[in-house]
PDB file of N, CA and C in Angstrom:
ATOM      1  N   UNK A   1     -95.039 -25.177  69.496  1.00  0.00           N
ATOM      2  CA  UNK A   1     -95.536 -25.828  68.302  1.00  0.00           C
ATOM      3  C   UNK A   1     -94.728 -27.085  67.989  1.00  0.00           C
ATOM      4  N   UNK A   2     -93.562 -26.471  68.462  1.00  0.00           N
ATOM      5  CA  UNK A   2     -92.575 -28.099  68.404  1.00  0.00           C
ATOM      6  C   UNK A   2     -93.578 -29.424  68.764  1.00  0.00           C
ATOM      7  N   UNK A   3     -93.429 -29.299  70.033  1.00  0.00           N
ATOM      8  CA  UNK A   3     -93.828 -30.225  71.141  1.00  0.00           C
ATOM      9  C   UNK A   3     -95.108 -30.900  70.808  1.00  0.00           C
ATOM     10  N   UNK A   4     -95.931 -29.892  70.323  1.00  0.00           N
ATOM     11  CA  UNK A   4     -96.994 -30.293  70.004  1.00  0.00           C
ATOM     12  C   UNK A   4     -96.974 -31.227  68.600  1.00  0.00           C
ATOM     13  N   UNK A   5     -96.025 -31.159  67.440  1.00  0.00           N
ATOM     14  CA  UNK A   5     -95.391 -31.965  66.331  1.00  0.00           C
ATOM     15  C   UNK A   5     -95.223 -33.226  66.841  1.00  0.00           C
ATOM     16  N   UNK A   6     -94.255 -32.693  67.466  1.00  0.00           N
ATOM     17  CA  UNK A   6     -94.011 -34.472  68.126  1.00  0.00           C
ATOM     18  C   UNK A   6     -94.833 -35.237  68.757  1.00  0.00           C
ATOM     19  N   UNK A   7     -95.600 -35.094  69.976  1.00  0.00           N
ATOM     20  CA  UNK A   7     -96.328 -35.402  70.132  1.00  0.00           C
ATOM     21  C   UNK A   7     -97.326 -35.994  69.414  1.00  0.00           C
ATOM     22  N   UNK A   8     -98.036 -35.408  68.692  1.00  0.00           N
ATOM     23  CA  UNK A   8     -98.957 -35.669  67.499  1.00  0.00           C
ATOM     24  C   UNK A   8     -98.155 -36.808  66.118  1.00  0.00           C
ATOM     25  N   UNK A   9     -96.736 -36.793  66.573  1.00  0.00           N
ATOM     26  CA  UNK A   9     -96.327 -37.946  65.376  1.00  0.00           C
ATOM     27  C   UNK A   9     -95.880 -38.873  65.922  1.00  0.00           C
ATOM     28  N   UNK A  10     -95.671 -38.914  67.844  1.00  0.00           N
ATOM     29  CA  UNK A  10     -95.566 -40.083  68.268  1.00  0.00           C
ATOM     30  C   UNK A  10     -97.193 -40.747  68.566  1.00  0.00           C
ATOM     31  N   UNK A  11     -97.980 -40.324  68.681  1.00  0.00           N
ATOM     32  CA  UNK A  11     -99.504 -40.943  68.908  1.00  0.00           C
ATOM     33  C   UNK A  11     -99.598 -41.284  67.511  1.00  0.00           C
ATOM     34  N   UNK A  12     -99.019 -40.768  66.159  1.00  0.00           N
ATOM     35  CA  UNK A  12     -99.303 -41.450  65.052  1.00  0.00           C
ATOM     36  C   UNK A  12     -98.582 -42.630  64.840  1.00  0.00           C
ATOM     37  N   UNK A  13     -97.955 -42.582  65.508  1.00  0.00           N
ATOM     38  CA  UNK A  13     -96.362 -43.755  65.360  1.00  0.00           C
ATOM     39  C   UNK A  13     -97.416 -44.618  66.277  1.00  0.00           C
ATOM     40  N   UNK A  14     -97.601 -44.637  67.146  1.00  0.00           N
ATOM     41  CA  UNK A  14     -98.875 -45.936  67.988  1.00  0.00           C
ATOM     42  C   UNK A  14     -99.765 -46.469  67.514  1.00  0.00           C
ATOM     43  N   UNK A  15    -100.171 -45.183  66.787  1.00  0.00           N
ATOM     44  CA  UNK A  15    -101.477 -45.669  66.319  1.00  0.00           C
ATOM     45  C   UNK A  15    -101.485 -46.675  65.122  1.00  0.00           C
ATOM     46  N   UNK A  16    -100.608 -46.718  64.351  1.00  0.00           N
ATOM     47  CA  UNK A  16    -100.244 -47.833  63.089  1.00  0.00           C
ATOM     48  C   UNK A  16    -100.741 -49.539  63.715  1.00  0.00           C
ATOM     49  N   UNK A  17     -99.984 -49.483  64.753  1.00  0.00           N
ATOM     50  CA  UNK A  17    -100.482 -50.903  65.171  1.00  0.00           C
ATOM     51  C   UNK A  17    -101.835 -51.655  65.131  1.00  0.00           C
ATOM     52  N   UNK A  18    -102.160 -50.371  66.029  1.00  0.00           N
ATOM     53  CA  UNK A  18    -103.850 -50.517  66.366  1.00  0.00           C
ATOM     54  C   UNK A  18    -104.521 -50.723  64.837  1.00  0.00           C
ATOM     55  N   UNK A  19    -104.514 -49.681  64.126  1.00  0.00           N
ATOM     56  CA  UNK A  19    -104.849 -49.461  62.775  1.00  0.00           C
ATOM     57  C   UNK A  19    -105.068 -51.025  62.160  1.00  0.00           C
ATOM     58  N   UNK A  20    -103.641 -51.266  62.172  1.00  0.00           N
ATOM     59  CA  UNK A  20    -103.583 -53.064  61.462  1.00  0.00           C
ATOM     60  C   UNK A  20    -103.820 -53.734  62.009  1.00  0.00           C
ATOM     61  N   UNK A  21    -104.607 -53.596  63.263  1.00  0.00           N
ATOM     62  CA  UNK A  21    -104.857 -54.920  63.751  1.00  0.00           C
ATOM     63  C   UNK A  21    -106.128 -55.299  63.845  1.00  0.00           C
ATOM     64  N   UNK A  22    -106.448 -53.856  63.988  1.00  0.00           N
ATOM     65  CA  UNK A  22    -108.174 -53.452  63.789  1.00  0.00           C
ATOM     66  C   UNK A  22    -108.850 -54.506  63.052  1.00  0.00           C
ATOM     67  N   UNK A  23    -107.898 -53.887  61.460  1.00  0.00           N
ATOM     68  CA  UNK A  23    -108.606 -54.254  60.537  1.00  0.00           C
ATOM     69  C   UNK A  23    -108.958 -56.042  60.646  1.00  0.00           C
ATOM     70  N   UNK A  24    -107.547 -56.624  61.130  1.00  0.00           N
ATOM     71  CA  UNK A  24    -107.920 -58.171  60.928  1.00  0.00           C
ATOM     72  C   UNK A  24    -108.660 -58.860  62.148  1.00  0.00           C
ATOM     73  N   UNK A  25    -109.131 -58.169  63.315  1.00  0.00           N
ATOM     74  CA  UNK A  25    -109.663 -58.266  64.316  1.00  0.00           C
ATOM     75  C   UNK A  25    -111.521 -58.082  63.948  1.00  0.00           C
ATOM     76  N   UNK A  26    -111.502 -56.876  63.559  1.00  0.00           N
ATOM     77  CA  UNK A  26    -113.006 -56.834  63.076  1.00  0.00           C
ATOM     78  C   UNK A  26    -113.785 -57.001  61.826  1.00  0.00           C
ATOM     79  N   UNK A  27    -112.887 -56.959  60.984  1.00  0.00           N
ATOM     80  CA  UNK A  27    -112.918 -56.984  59.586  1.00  0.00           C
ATOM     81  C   UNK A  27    -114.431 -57.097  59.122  1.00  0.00           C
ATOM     82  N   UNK A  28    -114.312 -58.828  59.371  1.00  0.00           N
ATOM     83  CA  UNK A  28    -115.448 -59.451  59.229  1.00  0.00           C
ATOM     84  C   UNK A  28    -117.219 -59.052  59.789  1.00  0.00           C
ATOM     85  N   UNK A  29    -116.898 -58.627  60.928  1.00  0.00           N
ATOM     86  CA  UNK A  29    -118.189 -58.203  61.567  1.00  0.00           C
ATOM     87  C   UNK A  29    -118.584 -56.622  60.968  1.00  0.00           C
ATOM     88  N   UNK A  30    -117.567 -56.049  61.127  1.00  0.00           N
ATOM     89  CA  UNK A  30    -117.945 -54.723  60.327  1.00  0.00           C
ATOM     90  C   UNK A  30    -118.352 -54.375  58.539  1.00  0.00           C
ATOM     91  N   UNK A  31    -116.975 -54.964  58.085  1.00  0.00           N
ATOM     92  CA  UNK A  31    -117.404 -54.809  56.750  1.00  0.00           C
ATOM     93  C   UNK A  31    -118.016 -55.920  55.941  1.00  0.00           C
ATOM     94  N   UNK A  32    -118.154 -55.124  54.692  1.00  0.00           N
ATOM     95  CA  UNK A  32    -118.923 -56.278  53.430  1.00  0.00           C
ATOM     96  C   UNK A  32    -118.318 -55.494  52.056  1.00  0.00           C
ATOM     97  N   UNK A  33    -117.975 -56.827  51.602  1.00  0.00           N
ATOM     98  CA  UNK A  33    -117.466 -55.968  50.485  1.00  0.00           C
ATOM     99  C   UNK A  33    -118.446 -56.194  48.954  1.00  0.00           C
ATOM    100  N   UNK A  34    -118.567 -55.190  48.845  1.00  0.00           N
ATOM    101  CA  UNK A  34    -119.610 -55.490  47.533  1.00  0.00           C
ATOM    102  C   UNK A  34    -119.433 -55.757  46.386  1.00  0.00           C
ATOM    103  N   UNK A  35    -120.254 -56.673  45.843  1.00  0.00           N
ATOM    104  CA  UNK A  35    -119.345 -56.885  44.340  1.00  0.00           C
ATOM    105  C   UNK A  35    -120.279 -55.875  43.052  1.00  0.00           C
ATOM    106  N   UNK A  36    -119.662 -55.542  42.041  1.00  0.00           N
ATOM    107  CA  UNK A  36    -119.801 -54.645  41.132  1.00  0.00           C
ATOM    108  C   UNK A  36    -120.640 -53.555  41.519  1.00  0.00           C
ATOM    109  N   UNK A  37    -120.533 -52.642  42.475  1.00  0.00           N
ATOM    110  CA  UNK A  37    -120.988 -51.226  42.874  1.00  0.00           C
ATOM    111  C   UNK A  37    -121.002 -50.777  41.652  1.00  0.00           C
ATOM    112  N   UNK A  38    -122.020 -50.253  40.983  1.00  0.00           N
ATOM    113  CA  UNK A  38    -122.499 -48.965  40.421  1.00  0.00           C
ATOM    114  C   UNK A  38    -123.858 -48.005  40.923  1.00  0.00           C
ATOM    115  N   UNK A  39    -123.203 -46.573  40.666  1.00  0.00           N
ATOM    116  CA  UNK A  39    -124.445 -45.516  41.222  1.00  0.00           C
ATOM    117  C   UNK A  39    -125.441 -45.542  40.364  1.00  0.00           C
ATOM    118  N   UNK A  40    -126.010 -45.394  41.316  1.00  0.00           N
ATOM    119  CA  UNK A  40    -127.289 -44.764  40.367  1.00  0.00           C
ATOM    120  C   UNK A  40    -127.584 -43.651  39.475  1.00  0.00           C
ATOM    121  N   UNK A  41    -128.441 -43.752  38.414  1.00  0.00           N
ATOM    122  CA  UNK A  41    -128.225 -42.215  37.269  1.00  0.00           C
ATOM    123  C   UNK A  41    -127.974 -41.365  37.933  1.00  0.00           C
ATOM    124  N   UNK A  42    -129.152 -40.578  38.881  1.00  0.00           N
ATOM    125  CA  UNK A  42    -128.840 -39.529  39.648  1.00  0.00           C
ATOM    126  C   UNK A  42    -127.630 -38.884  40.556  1.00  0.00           C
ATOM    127  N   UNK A  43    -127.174 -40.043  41.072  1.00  0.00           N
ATOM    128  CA  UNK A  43    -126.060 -39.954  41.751  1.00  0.00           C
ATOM    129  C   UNK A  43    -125.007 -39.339  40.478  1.00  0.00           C
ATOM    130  N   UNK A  44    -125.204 -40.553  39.166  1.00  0.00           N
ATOM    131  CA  UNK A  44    -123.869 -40.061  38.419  1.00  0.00           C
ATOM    132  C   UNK A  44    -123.942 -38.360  37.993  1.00  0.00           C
ATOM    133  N   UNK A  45    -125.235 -38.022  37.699  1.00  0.00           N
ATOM    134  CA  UNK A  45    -125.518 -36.915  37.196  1.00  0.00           C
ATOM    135  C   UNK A  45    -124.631 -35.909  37.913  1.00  0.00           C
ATOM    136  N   UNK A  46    -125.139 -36.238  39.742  1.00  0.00           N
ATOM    137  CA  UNK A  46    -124.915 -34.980  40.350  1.00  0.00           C
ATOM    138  C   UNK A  46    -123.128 -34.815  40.671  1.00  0.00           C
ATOM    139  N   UNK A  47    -122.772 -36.184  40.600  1.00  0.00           N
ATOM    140  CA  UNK A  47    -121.141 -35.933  40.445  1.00  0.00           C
ATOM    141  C   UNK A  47    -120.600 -35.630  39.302  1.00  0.00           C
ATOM    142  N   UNK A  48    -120.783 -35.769  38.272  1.00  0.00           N
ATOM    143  CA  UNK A  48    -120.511 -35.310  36.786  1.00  0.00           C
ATOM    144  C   UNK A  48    -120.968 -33.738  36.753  1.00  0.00           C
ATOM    145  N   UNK A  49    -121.453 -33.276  37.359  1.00  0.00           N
ATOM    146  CA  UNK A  49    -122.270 -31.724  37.545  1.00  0.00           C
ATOM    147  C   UNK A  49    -120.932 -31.309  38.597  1.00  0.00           C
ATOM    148  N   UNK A  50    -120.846 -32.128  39.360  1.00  0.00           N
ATOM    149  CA  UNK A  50    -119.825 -31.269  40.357  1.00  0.00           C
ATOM    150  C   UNK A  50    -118.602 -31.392  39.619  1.00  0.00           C
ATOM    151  N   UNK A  51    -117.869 -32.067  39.645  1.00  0.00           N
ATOM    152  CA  UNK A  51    -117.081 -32.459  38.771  1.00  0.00           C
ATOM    153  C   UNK A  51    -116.571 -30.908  37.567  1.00  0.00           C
ATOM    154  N   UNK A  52    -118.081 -30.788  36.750  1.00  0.00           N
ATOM    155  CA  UNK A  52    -117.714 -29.742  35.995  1.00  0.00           C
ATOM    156  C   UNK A  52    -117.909 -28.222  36.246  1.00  0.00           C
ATOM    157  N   UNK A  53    -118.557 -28.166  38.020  1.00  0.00           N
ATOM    158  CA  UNK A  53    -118.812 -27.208  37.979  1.00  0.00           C
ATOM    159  C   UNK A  53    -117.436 -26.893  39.053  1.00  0.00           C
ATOM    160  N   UNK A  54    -117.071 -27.448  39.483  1.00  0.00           N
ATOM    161  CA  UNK A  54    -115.853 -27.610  40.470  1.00  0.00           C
ATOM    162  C   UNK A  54    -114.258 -27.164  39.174  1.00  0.00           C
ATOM    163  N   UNK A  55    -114.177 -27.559  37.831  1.00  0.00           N
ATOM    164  CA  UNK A  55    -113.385 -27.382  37.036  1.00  0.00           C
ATOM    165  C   UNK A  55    -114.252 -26.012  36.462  1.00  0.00           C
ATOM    166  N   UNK A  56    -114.911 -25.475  36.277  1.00  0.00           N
ATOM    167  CA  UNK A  56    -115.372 -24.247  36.178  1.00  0.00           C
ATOM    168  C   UNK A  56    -114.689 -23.407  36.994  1.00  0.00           C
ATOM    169  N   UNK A  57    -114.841 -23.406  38.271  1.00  0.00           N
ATOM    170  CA  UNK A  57    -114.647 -22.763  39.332  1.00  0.00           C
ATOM    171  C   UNK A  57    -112.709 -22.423  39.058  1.00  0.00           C
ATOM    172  N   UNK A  58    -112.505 -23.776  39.156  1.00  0.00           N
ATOM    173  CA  UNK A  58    -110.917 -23.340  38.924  1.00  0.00           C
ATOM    174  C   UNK A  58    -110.116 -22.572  37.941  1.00  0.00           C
ATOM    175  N   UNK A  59    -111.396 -23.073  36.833  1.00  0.00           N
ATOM    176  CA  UNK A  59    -110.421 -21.811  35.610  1.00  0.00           C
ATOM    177  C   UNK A  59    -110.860 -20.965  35.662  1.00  0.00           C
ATOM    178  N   UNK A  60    -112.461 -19.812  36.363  1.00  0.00           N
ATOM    179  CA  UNK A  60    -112.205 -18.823  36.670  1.00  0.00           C
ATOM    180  C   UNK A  60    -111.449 -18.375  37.864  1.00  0.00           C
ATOM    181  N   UNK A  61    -111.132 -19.067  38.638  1.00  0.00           N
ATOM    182  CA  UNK A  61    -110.182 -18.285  39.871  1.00  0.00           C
ATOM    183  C   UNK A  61    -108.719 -18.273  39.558  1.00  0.00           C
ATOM    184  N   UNK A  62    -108.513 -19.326  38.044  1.00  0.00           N
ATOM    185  CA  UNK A  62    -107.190 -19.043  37.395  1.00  0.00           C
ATOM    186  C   UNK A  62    -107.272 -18.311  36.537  1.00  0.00           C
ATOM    187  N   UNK A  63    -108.469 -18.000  35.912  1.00  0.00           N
ATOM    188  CA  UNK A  63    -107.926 -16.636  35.013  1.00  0.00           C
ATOM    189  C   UNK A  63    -108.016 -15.119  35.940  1.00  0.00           C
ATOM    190  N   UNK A  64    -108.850 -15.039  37.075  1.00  0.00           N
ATOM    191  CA  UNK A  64    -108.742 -13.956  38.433  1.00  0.00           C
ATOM    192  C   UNK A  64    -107.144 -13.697  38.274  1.00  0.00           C
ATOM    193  N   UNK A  65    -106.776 -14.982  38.730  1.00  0.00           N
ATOM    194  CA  UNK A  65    -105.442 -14.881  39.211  1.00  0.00           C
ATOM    195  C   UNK A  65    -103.879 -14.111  38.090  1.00  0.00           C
ATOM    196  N   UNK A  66    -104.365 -14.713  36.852  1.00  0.00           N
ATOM    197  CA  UNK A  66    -103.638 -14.175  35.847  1.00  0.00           C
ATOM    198  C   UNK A  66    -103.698 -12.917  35.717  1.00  0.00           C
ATOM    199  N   UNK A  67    -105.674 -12.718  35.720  1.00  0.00           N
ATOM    200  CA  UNK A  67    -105.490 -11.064  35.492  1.00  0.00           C
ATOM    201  C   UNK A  67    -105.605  -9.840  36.445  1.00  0.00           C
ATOM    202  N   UNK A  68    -104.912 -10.694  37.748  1.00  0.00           N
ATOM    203  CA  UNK A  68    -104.098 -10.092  38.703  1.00  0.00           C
ATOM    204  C   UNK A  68    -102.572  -9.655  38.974  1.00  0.00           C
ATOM    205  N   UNK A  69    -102.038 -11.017  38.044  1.00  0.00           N
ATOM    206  CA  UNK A  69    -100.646 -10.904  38.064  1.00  0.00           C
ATOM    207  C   UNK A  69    -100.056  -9.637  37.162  1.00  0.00           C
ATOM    208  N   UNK A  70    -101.044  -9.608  35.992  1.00  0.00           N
ATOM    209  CA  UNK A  70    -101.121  -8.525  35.686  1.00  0.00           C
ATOM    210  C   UNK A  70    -101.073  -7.206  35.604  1.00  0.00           C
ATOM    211  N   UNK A  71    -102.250  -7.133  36.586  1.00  0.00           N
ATOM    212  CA  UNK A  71    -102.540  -5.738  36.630  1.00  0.00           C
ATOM    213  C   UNK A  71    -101.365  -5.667  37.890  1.00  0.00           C
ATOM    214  N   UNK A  72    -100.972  -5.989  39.088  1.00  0.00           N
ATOM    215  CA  UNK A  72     -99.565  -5.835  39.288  1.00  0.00           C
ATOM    216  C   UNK A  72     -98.318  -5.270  38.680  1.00  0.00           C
ATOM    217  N   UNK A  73     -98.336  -6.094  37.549  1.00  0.00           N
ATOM    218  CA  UNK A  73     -97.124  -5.967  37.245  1.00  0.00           C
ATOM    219  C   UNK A  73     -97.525  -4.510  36.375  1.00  0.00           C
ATOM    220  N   UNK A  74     -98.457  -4.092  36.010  1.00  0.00           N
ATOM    221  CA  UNK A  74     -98.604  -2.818  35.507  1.00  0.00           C
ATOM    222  C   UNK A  74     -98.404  -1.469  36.406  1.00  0.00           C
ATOM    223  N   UNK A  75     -99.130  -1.950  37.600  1.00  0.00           N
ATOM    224  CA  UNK A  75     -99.009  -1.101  38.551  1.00  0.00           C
ATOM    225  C   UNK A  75     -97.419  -0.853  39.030  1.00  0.00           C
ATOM    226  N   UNK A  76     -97.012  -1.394  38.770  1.00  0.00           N
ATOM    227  CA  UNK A  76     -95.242  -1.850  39.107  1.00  0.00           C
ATOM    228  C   UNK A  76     -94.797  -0.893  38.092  1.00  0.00           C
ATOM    229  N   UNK A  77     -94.663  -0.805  36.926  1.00  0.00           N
ATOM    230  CA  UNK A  77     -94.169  -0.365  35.652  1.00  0.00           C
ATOM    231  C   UNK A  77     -94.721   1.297  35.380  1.00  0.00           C
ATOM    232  N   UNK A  78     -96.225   1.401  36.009  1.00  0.00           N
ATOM    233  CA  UNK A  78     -96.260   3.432  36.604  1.00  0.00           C
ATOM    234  C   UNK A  78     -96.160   3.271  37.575  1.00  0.00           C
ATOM    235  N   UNK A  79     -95.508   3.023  38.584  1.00  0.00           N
ATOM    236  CA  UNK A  79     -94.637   3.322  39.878  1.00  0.00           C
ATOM    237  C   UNK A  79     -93.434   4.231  39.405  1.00  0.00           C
ATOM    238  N   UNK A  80     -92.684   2.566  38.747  1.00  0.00           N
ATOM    239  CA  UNK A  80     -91.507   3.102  37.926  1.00  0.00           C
ATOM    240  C   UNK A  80     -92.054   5.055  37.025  1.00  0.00           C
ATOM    241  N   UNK A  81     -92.504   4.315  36.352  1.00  0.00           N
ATOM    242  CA  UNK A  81     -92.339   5.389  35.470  1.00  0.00           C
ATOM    243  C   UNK A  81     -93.145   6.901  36.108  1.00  0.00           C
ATOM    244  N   UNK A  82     -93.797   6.680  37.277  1.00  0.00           N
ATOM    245  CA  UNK A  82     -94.231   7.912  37.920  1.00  0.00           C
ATOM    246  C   UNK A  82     -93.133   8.351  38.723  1.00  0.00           C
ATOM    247  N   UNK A  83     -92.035   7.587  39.415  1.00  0.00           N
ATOM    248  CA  UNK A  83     -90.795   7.992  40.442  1.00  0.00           C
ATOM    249  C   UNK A  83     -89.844   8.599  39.682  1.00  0.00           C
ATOM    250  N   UNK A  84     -89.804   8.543  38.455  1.00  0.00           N
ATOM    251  CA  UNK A  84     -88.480   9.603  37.497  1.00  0.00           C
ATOM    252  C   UNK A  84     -88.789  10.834  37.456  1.00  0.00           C
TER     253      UNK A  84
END
């Protein structure tokens, strides 16, 4: 796994060059840069939907998690008190 680290951070160490040179080599033919991008309603809708359904998601898998730590630590406490 070593070997394979290194490896993989000396091809990243090469690759920087290329990277920057890319950019000022093709720049032009490839990109366009757009001026004042805004989405469309729909688009905003469906990211504002993810957005809140994605922060949904997290505070129930953080309150899971709380009322796991929980019930642990209960289970911990009749251990105790079942081993006397």
């Amino acid at each position: 796994m070593k070997r394979y680290s290194a490896v993989l951070g000396i091809i990243g160490f090469l690759d920087v060059p290329l990277v920057y040179w890319s950019v000022t080599w093709w720049a032009p033919e490839i990109t366009s840069h757009p001026q004042g991008l805004e989405l469309e309603p729909q688009m905003k809708f469906v990211l504002t939907f993810s957005f809140f359904t994605f922060g949904l998601l997290l505070l129930f898998l953080l309150l899971k998690r709380i009322e796991l730590s929980k019930m642990r630590s209960e289970l911990e406490m009749l251990k105790k008190d079942y081993l006397r």
